[in-house]
N, C-alpha and C. Protein backbone atom coordinates (compact mmCIF):
# COMPACT_ATOMS: atom_id res chain seq x y z
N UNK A 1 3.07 -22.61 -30.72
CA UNK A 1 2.42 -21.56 -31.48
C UNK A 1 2.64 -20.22 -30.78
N UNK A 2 2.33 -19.45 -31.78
CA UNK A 2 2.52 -17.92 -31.25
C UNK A 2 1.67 -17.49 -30.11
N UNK A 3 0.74 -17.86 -30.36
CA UNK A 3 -0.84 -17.40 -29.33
C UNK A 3 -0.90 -18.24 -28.30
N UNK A 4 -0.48 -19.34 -27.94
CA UNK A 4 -0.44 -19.81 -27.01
C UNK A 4 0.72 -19.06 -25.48
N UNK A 5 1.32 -18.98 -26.39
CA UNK A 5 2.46 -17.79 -25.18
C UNK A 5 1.42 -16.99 -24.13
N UNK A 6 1.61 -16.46 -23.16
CA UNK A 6 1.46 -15.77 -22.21
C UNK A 6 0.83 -14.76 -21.99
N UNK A 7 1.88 -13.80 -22.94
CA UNK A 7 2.10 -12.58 -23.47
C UNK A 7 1.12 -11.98 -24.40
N UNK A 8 0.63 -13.03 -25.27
CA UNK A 8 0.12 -13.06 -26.29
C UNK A 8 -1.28 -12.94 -26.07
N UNK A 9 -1.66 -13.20 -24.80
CA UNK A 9 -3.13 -13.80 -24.73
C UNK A 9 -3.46 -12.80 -23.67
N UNK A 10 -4.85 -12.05 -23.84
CA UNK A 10 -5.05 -10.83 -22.90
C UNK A 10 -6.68 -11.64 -22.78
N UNK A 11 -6.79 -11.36 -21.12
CA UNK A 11 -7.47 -12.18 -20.68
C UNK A 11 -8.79 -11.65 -20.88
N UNK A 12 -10.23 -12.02 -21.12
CA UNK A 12 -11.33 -11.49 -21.24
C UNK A 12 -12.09 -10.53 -20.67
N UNK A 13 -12.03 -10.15 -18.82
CA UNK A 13 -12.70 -9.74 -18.09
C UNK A 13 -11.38 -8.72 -17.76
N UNK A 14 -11.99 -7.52 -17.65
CA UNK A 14 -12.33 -6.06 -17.95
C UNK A 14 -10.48 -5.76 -16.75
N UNK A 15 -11.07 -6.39 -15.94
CA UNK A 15 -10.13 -6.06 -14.53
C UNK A 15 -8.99 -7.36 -14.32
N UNK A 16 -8.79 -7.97 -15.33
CA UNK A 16 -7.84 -8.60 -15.21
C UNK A 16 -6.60 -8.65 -16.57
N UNK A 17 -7.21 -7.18 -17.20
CA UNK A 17 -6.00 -7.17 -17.99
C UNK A 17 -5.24 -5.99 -17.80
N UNK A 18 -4.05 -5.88 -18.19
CA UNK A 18 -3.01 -4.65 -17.87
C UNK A 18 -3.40 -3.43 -17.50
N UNK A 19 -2.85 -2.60 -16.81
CA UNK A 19 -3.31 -1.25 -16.88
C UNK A 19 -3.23 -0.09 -17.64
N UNK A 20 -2.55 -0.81 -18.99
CA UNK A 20 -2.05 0.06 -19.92
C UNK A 20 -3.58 -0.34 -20.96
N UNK A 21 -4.15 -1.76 -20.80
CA UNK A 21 -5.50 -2.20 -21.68
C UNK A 21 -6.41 -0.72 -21.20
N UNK A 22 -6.54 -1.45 -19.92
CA UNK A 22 -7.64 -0.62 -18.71
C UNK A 22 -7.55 0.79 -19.45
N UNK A 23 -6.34 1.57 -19.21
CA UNK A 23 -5.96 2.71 -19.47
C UNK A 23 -6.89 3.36 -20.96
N UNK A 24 -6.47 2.24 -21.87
CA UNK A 24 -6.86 2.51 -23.40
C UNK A 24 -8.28 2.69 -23.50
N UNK A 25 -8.88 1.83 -22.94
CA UNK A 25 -10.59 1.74 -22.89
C UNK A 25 -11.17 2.61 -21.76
N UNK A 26 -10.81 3.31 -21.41
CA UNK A 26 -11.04 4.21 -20.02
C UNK A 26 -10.90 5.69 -21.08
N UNK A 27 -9.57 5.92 -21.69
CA UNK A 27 -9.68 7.06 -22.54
C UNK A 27 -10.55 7.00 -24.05
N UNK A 28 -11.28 5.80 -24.19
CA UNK A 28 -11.81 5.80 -25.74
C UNK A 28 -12.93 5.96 -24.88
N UNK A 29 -13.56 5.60 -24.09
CA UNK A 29 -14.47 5.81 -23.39
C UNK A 29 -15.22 7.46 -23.25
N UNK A 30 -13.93 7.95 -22.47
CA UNK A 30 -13.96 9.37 -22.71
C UNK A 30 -14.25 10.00 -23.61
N UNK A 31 -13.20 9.66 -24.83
CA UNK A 31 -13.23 10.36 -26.18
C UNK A 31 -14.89 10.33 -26.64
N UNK A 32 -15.57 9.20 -26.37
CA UNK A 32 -16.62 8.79 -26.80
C UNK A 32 -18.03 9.67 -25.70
N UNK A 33 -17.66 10.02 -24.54
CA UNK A 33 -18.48 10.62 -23.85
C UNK A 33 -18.54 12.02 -23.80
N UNK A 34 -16.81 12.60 -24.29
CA UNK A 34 -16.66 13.88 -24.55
C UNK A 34 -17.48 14.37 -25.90
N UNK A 35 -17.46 12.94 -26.50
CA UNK A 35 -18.43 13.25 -28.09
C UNK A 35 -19.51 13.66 -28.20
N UNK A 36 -20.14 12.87 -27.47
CA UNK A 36 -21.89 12.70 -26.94
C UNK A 36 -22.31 13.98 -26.50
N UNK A 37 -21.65 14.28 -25.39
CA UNK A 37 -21.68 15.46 -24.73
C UNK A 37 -21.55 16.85 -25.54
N UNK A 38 -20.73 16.95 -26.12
CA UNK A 38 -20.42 17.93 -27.01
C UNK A 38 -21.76 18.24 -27.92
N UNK A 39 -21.81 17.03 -28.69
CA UNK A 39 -23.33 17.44 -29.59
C UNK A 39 -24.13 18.15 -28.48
N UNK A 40 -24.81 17.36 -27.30
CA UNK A 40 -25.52 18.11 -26.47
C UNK A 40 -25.82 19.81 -25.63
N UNK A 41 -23.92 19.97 -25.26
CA UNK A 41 -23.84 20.87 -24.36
C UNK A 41 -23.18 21.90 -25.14
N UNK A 42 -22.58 21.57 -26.20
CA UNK A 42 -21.30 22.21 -27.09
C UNK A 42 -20.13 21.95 -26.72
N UNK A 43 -18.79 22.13 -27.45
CA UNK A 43 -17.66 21.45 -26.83
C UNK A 43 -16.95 22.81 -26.33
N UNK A 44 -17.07 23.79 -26.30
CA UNK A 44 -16.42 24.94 -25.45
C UNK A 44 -17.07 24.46 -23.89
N UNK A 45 -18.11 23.97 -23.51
CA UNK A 45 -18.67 23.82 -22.37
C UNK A 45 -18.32 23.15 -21.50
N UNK A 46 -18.27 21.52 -22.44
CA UNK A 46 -17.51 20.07 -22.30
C UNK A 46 -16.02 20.67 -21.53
N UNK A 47 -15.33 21.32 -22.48
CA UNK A 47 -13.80 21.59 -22.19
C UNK A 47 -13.60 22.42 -21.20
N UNK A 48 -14.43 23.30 -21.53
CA UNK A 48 -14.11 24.72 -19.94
C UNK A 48 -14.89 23.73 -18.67
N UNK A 49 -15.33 22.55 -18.77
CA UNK A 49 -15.87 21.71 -17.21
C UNK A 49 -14.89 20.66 -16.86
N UNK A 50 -14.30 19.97 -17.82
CA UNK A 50 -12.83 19.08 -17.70
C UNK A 50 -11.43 19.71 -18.24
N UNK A 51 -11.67 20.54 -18.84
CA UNK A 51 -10.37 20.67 -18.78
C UNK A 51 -9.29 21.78 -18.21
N UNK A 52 -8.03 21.85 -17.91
CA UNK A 52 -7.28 22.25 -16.70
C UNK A 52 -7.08 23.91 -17.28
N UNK A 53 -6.99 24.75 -16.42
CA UNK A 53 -6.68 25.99 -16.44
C UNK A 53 -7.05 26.90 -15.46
N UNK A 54 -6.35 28.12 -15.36
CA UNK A 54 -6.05 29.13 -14.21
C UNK A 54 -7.68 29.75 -14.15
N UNK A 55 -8.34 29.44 -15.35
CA UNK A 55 -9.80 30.22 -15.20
C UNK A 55 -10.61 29.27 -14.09
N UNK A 56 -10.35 27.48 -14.96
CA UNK A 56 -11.08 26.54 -14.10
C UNK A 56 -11.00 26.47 -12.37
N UNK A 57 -9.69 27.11 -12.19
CA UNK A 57 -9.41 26.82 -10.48
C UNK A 57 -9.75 27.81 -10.05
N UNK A 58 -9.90 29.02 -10.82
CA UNK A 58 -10.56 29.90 -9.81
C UNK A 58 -12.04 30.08 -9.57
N UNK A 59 -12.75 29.20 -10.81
CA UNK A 59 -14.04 28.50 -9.79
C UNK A 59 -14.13 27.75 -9.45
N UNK A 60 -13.40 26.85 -8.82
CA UNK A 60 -13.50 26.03 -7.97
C UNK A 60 -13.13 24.41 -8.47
N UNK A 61 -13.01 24.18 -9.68
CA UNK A 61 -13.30 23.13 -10.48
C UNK A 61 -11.73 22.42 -10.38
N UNK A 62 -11.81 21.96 -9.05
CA UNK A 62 -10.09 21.67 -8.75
C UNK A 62 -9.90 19.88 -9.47
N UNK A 63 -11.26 19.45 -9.94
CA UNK A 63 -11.08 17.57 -10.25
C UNK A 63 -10.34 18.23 -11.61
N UNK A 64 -10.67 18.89 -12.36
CA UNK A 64 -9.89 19.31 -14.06
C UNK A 64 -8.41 19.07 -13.43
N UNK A 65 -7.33 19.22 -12.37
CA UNK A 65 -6.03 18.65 -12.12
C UNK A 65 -5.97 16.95 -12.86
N UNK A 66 -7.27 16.49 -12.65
CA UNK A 66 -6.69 15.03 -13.11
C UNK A 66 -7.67 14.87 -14.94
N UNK A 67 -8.71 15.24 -14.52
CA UNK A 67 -9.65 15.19 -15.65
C UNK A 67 -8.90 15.76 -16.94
N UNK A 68 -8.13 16.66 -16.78
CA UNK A 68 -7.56 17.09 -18.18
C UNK A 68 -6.94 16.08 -19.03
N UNK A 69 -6.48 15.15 -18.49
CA UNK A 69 -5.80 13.96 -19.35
C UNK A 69 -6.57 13.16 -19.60
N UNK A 70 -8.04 13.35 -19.74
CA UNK A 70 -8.96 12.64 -20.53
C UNK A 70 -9.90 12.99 -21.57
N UNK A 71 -9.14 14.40 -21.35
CA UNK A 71 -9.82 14.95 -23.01
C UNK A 71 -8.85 14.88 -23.65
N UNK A 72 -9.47 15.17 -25.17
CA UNK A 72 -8.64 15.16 -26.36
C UNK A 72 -9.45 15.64 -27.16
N UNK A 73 -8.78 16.53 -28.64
CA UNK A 73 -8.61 17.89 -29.16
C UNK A 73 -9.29 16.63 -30.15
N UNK A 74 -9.02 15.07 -30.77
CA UNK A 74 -10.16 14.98 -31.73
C UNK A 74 -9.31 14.00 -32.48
N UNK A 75 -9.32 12.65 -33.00
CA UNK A 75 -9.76 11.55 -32.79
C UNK A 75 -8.41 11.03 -33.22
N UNK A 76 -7.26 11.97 -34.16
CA UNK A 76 -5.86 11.60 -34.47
C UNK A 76 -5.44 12.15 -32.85
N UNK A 77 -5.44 12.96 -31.81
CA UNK A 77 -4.98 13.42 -31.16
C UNK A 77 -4.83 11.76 -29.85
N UNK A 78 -6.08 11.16 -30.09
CA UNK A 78 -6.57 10.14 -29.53
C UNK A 78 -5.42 8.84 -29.61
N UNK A 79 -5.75 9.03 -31.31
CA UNK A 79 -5.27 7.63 -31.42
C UNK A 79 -3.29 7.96 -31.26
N UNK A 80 -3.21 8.91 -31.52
CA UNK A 80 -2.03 9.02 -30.95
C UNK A 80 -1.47 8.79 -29.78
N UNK A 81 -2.15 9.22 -28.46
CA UNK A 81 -2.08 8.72 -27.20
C UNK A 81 -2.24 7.54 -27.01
N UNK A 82 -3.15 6.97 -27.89
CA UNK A 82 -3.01 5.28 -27.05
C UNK A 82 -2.12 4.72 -27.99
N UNK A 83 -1.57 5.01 -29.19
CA UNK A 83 -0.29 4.25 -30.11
C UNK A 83 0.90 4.21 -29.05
N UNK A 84 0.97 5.34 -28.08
CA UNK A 84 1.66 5.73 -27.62
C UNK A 84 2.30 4.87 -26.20
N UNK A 85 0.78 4.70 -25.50
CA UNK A 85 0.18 4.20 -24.67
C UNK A 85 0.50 2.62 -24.61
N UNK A 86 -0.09 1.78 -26.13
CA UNK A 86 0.20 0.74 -26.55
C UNK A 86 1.54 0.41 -26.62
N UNK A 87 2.54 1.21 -27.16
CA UNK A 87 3.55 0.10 -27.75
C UNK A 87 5.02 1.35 -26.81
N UNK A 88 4.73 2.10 -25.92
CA UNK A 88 5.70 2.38 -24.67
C UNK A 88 5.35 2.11 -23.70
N UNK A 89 4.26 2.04 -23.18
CA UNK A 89 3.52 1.95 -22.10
C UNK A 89 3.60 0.29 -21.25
N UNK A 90 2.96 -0.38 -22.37
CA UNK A 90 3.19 -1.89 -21.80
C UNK A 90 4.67 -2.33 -21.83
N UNK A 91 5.40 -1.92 -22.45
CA UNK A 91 6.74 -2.75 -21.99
C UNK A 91 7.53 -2.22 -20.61
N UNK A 92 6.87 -0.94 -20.08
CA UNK A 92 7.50 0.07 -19.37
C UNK A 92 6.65 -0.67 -18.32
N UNK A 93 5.43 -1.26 -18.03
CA UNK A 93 4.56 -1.40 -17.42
C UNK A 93 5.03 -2.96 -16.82
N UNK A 94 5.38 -3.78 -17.90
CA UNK A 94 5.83 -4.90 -17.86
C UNK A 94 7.44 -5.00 -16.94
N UNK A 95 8.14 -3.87 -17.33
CA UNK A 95 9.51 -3.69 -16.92
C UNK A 95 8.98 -3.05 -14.95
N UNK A 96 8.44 -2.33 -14.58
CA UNK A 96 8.83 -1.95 -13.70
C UNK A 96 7.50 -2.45 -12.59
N UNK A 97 6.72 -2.88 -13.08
CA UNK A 97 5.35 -3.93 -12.35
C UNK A 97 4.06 -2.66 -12.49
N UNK A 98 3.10 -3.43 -12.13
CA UNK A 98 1.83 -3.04 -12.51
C UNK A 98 1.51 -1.67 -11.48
N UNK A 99 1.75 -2.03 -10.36
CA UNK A 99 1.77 -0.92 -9.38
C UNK A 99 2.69 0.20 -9.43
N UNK A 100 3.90 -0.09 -9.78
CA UNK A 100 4.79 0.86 -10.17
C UNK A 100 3.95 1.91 -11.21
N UNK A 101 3.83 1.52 -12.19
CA UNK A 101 3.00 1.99 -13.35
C UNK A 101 2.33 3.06 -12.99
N UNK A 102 0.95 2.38 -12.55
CA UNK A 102 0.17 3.20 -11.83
C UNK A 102 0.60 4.77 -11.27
N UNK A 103 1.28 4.70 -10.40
CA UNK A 103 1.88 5.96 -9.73
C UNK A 103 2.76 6.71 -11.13
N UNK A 104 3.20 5.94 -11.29
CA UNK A 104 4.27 6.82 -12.54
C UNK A 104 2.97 7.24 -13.64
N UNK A 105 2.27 6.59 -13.97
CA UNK A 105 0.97 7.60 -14.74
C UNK A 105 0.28 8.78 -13.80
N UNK A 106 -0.20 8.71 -12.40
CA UNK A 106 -0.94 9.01 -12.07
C UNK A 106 0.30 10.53 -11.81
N UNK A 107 1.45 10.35 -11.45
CA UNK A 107 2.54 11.48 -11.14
C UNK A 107 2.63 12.24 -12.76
N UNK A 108 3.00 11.28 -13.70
CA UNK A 108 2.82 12.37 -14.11
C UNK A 108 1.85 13.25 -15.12
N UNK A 109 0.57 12.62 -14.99
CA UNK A 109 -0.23 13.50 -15.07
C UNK A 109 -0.67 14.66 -13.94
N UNK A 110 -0.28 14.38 -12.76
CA UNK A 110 0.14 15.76 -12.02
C UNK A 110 1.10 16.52 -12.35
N UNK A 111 2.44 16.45 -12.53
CA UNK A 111 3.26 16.71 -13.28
C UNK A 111 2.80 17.26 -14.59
N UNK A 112 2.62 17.01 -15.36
CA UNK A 112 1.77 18.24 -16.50
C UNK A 112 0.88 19.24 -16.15
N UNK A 113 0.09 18.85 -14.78
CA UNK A 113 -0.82 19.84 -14.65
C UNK A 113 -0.05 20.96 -13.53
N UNK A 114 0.71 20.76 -13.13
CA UNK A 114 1.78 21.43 -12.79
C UNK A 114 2.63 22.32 -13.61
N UNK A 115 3.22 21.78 -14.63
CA UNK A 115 3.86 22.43 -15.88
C UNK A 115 2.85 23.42 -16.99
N UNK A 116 1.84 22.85 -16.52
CA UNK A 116 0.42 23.26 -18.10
C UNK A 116 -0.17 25.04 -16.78
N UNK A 117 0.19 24.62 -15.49
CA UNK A 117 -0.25 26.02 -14.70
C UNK A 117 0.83 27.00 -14.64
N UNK A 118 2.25 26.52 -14.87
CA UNK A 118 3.23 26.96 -14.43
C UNK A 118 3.29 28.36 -15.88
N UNK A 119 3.22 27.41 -16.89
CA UNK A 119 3.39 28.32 -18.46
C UNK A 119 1.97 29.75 -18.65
């Protein structure tokens, strides 16, 4: 059968599935806390506290280098990233090992925030 394969079967507990799963539920997470928050604080507030720019570093707010790649502009912007996430991500993840991965996400989301200060 199909589901019996390997591949097929993503294991129940939180920390033992891919880092591209991890990844997905870590940013819906977000999306979902950036939500919350927003009703509360407003979302100009939300965004000027996570997200990256020449205003944010010059008060001091140097975590927005990584935090910016966990907002999102609103809920197609979302599901786009993890379509993205989903069906390039795991085979790329699968192809070059789990740790590999890791660094190659974590680079280049420095790498944008590099390019996103540079413009």
């Amino acid at each position: 059968m199909l589901y019996d394969r390997t591949y097929m079967q993503s294991p129940r507990e939180l920390f033992k599935r891919s880092f591209c799963d991890q990844l997905i539920i870590f940013l819906i997470s977000c999306f979902v806390l950036q939500a919350v928050s927003s009703l509360f604080f407003g979302a100009q507030l939300v965004n000027d506290f996570v997200g990256f720019g020449y205003n944010n570093l010059s008060k001091g707010y140097f975590w927005t280098i990584i935090t910016y790649a966990s907002v999102h502009d609103g809920p197609l912007h979302l599901i786009l990233n993890l379509l993205g996430i989903h069906f390039i991500g795991r085979p790329v993840e699968g192809f070059i090992g789990n740790r590999k991965f890791k660094y190659l996400v974590l680079s280049s989301v420095l790498l944008g925030a590099i390019i996103g200060f540079i413009q």
